[in-house]
PDB file of N, CA and C in Angstrom:
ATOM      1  N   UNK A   1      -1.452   8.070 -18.642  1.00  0.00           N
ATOM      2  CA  UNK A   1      -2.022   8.866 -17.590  1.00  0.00           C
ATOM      3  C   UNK A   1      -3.399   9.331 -18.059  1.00  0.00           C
ATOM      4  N   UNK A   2      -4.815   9.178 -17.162  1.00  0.00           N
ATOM      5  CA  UNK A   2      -5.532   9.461 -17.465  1.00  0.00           C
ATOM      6  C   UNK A   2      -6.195  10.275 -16.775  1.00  0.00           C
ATOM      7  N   UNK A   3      -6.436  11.593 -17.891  1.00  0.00           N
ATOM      8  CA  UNK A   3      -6.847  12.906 -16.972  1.00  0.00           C
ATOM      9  C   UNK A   3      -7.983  13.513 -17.776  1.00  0.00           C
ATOM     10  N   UNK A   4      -8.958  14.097 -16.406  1.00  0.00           N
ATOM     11  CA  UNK A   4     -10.379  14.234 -16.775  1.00  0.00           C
ATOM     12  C   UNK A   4     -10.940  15.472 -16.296  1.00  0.00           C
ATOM     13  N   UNK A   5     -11.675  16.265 -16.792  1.00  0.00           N
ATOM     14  CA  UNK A   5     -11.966  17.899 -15.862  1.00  0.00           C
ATOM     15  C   UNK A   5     -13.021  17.114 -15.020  1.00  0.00           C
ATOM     16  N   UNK A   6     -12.720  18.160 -13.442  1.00  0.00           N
ATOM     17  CA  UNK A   6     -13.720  17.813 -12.649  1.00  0.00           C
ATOM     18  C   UNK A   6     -15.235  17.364 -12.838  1.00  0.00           C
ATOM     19  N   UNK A   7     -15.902  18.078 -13.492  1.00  0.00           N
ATOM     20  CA  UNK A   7     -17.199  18.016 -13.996  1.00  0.00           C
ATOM     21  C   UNK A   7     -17.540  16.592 -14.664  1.00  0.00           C
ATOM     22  N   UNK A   8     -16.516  15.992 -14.954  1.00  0.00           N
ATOM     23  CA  UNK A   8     -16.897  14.811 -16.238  1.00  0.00           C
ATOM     24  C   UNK A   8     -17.031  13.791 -14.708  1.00  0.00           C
ATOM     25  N   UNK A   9     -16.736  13.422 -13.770  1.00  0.00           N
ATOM     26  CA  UNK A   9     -17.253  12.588 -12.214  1.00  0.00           C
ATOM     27  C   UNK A   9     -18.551  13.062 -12.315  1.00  0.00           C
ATOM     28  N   UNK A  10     -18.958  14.025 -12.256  1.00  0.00           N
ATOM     29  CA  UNK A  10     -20.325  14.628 -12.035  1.00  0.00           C
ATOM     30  C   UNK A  10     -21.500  13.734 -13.315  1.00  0.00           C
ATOM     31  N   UNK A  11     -20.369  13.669 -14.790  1.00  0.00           N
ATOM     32  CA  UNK A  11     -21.293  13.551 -15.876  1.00  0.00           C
ATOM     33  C   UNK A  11     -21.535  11.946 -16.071  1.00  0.00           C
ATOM     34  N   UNK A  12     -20.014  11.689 -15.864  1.00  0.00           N
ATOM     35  CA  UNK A  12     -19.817  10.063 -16.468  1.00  0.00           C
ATOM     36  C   UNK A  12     -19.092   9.135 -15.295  1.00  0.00           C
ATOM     37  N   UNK A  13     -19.485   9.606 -14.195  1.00  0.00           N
ATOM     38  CA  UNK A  13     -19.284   8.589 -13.095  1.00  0.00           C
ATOM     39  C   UNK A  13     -18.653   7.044 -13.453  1.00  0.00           C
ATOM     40  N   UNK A  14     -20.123   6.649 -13.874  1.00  0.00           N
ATOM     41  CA  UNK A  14     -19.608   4.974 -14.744  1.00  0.00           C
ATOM     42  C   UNK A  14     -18.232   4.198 -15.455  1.00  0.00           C
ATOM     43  N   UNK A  15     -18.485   5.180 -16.074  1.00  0.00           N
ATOM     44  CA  UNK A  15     -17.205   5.807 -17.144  1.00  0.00           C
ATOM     45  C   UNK A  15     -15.875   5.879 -16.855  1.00  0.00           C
ATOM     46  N   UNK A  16     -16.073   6.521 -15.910  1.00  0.00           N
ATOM     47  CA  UNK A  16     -14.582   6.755 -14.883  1.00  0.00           C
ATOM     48  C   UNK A  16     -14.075   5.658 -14.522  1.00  0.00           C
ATOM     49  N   UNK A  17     -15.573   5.150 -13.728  1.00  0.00           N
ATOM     50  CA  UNK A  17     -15.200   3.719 -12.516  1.00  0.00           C
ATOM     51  C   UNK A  17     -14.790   2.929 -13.253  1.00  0.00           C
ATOM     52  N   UNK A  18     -15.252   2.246 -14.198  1.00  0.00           N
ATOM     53  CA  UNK A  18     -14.798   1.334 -15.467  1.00  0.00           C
ATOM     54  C   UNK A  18     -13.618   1.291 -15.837  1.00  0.00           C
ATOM     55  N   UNK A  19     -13.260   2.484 -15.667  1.00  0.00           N
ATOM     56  CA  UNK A  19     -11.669   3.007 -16.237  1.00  0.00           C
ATOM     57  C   UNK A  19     -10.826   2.735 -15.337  1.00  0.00           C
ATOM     58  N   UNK A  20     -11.054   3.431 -13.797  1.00  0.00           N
ATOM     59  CA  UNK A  20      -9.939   3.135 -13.222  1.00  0.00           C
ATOM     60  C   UNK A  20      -9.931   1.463 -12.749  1.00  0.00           C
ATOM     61  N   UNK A  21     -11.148   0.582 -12.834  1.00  0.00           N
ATOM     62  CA  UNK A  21     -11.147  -0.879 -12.582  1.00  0.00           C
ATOM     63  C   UNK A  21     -10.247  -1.195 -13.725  1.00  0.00           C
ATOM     64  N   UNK A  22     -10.497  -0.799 -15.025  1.00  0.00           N
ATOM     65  CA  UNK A  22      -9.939  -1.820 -16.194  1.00  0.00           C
ATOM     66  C   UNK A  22      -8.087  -1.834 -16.512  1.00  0.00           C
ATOM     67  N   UNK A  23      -7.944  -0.447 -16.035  1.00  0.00           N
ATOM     68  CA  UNK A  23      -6.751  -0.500 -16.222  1.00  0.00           C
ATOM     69  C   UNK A  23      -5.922  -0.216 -14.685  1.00  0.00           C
ATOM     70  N   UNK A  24      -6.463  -0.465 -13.718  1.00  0.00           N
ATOM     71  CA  UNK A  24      -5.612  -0.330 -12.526  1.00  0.00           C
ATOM     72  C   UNK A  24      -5.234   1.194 -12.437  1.00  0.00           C
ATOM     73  N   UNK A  25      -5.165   1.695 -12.977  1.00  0.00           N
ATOM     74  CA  UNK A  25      -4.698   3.422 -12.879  1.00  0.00           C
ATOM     75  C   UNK A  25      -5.585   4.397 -12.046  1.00  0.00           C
ATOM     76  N   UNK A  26      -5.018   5.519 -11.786  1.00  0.00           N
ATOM     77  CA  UNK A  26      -5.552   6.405 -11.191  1.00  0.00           C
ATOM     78  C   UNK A  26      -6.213   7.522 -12.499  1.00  0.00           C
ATOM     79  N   UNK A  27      -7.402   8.263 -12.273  1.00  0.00           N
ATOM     80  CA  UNK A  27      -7.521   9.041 -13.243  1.00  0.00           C
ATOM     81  C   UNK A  27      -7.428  10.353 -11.914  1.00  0.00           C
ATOM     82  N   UNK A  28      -6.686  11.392 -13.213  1.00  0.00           N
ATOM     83  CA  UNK A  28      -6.470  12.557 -12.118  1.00  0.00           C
ATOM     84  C   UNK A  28      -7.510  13.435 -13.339  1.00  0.00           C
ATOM     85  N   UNK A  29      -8.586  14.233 -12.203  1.00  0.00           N
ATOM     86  CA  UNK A  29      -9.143  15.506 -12.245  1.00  0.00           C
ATOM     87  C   UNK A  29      -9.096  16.675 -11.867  1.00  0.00           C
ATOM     88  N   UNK A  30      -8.978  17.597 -12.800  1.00  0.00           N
ATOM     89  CA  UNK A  30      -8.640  18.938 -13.200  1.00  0.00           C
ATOM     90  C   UNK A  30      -9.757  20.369 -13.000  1.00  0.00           C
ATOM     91  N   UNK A  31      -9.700  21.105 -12.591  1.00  0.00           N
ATOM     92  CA  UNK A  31     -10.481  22.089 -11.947  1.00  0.00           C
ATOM     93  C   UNK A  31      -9.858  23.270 -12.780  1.00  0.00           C
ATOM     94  N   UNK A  32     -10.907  23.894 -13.498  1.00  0.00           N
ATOM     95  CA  UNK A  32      -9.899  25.189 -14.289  1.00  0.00           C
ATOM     96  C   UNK A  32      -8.750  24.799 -14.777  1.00  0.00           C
ATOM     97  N   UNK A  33      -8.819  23.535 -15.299  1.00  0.00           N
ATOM     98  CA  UNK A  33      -7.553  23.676 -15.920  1.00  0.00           C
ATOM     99  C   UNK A  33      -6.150  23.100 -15.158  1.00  0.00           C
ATOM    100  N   UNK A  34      -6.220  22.767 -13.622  1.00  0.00           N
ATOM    101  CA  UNK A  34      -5.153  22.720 -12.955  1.00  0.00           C
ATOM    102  C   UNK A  34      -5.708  20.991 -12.278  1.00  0.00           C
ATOM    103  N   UNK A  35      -4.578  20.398 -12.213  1.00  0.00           N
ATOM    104  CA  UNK A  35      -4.921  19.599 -10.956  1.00  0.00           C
ATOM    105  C   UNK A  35      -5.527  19.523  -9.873  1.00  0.00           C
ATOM    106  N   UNK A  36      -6.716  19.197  -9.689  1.00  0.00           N
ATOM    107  CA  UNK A  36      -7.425  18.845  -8.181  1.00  0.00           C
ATOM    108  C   UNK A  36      -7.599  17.725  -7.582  1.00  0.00           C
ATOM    109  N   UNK A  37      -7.926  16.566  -8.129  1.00  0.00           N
ATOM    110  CA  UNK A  37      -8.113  15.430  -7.433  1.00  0.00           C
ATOM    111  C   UNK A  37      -7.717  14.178  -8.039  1.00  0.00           C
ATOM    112  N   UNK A  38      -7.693  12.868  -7.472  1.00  0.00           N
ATOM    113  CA  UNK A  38      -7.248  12.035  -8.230  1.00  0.00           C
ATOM    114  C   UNK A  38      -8.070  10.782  -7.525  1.00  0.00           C
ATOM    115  N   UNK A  39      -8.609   9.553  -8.448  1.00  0.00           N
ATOM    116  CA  UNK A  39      -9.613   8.894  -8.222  1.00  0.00           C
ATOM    117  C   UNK A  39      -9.130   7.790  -8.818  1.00  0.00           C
ATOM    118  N   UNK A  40      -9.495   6.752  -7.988  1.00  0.00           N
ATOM    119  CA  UNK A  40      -8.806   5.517  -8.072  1.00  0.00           C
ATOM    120  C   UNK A  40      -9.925   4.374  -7.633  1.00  0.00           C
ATOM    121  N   UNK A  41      -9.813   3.094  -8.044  1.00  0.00           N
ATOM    122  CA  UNK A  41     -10.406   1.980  -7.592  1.00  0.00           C
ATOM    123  C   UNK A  41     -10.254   1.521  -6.577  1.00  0.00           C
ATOM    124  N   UNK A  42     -10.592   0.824  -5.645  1.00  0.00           N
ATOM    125  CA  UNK A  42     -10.420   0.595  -3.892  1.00  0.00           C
ATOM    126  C   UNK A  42      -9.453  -0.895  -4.120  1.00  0.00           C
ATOM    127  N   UNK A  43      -9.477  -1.390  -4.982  1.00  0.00           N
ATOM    128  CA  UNK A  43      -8.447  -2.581  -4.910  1.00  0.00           C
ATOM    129  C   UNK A  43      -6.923  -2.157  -5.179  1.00  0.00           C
ATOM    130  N   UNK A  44      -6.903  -1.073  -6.468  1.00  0.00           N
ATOM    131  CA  UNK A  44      -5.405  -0.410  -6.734  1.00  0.00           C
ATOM    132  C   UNK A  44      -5.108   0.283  -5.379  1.00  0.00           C
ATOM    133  N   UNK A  45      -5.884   1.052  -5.016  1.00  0.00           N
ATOM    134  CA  UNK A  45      -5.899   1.953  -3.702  1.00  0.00           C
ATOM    135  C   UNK A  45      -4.916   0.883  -2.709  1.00  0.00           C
ATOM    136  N   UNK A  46      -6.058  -0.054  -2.461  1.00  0.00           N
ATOM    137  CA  UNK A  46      -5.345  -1.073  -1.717  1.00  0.00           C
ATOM    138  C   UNK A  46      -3.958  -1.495  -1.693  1.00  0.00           C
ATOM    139  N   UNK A  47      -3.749  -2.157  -3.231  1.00  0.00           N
ATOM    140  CA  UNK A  47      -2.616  -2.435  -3.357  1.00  0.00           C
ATOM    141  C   UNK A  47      -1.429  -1.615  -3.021  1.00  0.00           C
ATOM    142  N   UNK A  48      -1.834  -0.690  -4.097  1.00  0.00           N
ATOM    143  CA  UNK A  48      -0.552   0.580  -3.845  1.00  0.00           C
ATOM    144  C   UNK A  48      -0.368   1.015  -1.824  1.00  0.00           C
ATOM    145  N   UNK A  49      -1.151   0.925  -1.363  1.00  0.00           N
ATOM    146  CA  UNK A  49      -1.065   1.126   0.005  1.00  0.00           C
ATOM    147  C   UNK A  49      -0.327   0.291   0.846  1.00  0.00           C
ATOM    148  N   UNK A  50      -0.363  -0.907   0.275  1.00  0.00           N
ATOM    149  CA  UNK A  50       0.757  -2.289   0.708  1.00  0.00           C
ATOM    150  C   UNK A  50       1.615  -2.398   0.241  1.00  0.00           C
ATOM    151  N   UNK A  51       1.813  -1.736  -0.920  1.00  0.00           N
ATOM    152  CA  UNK A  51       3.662  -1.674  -1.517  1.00  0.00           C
ATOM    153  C   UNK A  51       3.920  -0.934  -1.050  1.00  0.00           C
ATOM    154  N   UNK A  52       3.430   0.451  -0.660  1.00  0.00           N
ATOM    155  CA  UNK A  52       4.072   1.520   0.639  1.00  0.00           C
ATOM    156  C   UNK A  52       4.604   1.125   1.709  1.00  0.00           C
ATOM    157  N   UNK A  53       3.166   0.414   2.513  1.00  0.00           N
ATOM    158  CA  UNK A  53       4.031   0.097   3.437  1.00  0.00           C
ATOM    159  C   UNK A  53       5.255  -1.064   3.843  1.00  0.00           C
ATOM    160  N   UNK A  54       4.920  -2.047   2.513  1.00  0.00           N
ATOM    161  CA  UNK A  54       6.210  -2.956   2.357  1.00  0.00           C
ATOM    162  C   UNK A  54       7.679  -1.831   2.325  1.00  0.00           C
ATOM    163  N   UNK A  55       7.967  -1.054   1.245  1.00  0.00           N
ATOM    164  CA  UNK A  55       9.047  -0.477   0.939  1.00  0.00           C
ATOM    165  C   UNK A  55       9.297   0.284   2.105  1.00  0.00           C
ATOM    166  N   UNK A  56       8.318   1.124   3.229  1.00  0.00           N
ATOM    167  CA  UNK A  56       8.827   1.553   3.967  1.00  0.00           C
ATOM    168  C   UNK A  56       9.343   0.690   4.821  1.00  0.00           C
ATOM    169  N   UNK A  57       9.184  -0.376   4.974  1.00  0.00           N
ATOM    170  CA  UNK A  57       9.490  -1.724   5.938  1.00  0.00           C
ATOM    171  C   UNK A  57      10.949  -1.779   5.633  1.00  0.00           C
ATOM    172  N   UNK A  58      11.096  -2.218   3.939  1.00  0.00           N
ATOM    173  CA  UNK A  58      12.467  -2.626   3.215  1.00  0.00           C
ATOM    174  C   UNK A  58      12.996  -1.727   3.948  1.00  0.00           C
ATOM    175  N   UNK A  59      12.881  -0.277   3.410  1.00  0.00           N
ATOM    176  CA  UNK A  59      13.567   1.193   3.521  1.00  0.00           C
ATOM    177  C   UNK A  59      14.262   0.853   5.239  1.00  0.00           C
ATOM    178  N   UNK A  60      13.237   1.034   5.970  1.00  0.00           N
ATOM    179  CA  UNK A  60      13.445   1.014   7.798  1.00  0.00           C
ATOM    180  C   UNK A  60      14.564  -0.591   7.715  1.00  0.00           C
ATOM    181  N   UNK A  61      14.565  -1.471   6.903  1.00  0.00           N
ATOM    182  CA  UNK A  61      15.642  -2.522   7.481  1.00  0.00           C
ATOM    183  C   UNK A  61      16.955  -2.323   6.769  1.00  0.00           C
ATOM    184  N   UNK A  62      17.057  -1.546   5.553  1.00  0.00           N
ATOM    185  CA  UNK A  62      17.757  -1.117   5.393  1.00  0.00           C
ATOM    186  C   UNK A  62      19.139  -0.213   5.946  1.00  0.00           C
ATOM    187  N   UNK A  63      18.038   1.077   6.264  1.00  0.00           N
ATOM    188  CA  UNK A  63      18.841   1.581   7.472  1.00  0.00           C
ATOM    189  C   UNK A  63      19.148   0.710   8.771  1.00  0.00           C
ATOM    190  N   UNK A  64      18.440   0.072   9.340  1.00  0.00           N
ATOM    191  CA  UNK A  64      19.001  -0.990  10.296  1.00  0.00           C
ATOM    192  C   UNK A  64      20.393  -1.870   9.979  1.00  0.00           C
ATOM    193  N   UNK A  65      20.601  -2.153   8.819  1.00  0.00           N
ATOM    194  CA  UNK A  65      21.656  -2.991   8.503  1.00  0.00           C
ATOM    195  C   UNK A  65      22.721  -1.953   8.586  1.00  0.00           C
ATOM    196  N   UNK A  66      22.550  -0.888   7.822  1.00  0.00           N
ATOM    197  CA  UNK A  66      23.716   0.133   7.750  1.00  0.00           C
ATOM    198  C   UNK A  66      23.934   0.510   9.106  1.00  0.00           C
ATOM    199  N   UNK A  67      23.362   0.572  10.126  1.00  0.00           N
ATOM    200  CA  UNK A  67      23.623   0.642  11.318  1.00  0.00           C
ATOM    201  C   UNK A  67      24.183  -0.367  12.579  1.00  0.00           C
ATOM    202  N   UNK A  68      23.877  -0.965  11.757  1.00  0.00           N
ATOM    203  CA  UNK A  68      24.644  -2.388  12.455  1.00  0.00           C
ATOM    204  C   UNK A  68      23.493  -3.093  13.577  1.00  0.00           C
ATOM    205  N   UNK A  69      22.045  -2.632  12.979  1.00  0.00           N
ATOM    206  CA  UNK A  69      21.290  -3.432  14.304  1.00  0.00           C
ATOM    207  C   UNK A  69      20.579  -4.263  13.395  1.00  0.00           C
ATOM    208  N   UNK A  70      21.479  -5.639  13.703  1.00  0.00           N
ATOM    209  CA  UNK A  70      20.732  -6.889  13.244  1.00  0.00           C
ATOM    210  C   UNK A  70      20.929  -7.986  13.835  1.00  0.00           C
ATOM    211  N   UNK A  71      20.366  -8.926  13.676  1.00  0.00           N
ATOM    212  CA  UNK A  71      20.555 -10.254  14.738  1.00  0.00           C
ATOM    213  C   UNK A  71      21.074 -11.465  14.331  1.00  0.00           C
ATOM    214  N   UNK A  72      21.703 -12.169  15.100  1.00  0.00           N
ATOM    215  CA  UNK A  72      22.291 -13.803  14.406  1.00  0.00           C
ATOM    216  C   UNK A  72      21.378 -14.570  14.139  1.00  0.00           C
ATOM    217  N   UNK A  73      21.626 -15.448  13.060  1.00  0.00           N
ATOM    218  CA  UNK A  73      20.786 -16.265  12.613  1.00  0.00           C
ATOM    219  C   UNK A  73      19.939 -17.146  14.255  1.00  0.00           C
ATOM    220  N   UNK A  74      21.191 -17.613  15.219  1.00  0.00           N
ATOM    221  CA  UNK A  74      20.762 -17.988  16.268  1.00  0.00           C
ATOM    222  C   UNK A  74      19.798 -17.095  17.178  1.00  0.00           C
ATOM    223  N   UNK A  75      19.836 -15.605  17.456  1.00  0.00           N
ATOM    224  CA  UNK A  75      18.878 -14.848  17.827  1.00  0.00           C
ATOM    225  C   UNK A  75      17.574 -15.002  17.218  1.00  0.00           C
ATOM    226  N   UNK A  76      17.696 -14.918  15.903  1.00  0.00           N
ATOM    227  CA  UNK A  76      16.459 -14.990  14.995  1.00  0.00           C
ATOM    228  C   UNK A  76      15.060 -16.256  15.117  1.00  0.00           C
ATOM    229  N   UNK A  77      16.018 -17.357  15.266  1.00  0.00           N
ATOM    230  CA  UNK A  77      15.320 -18.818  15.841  1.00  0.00           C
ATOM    231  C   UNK A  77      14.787 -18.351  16.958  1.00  0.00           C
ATOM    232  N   UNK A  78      15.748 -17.882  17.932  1.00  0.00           N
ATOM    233  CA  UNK A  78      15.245 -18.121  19.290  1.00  0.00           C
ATOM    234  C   UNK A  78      13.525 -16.861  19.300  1.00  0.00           C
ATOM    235  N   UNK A  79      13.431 -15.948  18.707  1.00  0.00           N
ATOM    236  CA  UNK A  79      12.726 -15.201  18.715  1.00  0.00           C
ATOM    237  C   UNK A  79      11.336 -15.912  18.177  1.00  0.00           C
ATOM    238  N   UNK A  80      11.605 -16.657  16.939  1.00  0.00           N
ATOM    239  CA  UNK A  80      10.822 -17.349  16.027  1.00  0.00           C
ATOM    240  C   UNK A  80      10.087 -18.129  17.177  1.00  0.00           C
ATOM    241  N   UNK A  81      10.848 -19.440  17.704  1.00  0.00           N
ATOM    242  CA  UNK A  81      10.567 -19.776  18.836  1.00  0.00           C
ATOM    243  C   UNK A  81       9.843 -19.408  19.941  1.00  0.00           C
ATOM    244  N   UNK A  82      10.071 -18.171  19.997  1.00  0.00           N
ATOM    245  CA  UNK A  82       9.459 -17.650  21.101  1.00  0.00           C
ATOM    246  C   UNK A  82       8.007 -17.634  20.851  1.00  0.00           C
ATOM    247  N   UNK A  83       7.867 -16.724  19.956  1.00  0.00           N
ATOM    248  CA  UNK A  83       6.874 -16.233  19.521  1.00  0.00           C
ATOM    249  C   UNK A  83       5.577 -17.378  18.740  1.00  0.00           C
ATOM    250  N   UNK A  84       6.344 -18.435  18.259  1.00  0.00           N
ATOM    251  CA  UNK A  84       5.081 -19.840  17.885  1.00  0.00           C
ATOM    252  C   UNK A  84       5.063 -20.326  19.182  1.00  0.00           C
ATOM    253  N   UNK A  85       5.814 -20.334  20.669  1.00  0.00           N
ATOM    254  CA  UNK A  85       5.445 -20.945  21.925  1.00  0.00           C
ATOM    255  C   UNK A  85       4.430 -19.928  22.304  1.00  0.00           C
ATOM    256  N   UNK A  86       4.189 -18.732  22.249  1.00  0.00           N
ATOM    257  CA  UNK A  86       3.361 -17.552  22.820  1.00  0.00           C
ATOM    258  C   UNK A  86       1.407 -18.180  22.540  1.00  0.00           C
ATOM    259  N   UNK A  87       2.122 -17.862  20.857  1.00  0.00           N
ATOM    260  CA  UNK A  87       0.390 -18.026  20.154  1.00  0.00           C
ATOM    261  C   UNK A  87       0.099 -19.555  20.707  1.00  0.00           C
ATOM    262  N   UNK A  88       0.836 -20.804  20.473  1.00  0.00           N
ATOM    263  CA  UNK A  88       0.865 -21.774  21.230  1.00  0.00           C
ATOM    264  C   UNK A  88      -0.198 -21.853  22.224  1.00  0.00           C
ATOM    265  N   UNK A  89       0.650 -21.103  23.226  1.00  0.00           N
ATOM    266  CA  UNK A  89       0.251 -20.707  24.918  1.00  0.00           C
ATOM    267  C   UNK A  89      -0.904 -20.419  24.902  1.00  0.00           C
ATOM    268  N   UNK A  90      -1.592 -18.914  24.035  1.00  0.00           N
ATOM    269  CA  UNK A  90      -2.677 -18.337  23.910  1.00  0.00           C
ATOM    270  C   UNK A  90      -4.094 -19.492  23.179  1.00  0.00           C
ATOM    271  N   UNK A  91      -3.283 -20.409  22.228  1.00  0.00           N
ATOM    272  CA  UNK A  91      -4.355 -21.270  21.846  1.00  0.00           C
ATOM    273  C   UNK A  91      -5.045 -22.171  23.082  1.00  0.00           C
ATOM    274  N   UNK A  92      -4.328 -22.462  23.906  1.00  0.00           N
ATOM    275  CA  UNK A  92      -4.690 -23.819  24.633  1.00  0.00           C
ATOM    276  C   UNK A  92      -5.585 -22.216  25.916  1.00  0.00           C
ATOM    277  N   UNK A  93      -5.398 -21.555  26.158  1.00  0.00           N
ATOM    278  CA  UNK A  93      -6.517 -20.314  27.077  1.00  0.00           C
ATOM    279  C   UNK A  93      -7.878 -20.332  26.691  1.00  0.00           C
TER     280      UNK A  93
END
């Protein structure tokens, strides 16, 4: 974990950026002593933002199964189906 007082963004910008590129991590900055902010590279940013919303995906089909709303393999085709005849449709417009 890499943690930095606020002021050192102000001093060693470069420094930082380098850091959070080289090792994928977030560096968290500290204000008096306490946690204030946390600064990250726009590609980790990225990433981590798409494993969110993957797991919330997993998470949401999860509960779907435990609930019993899921579809037959034969529903599943027909949907598949549907949906490559649609874009299909929309190509030849």
């Amino acid at each position: 974990m890499n943690i930095k007082p606020s002021a050192a963004i102000r001093k060693n910008y470069n420094q930082i950026s380098d850091l959070c590129r080289q090792t994928g991590e977030p560096v968290y900055l500290t204000k008096n002593g306490e946690g204030d902010l946390v600064v990250m590279d726009v590609e980790s940013f990225a990433r981590r933002e798409s494993l969110l919303k993957l797991k919330e995906k997993l998470l949401q089909s999860e509960l779907d199964i435990q609930r019993g709303r899921t579809y037959s393999v034969e529903e599943t085709v027909a949907a598949m189906r549907k949906a490559v005849a649609e874009v299909a449709d929309a190509r030849k417009e």
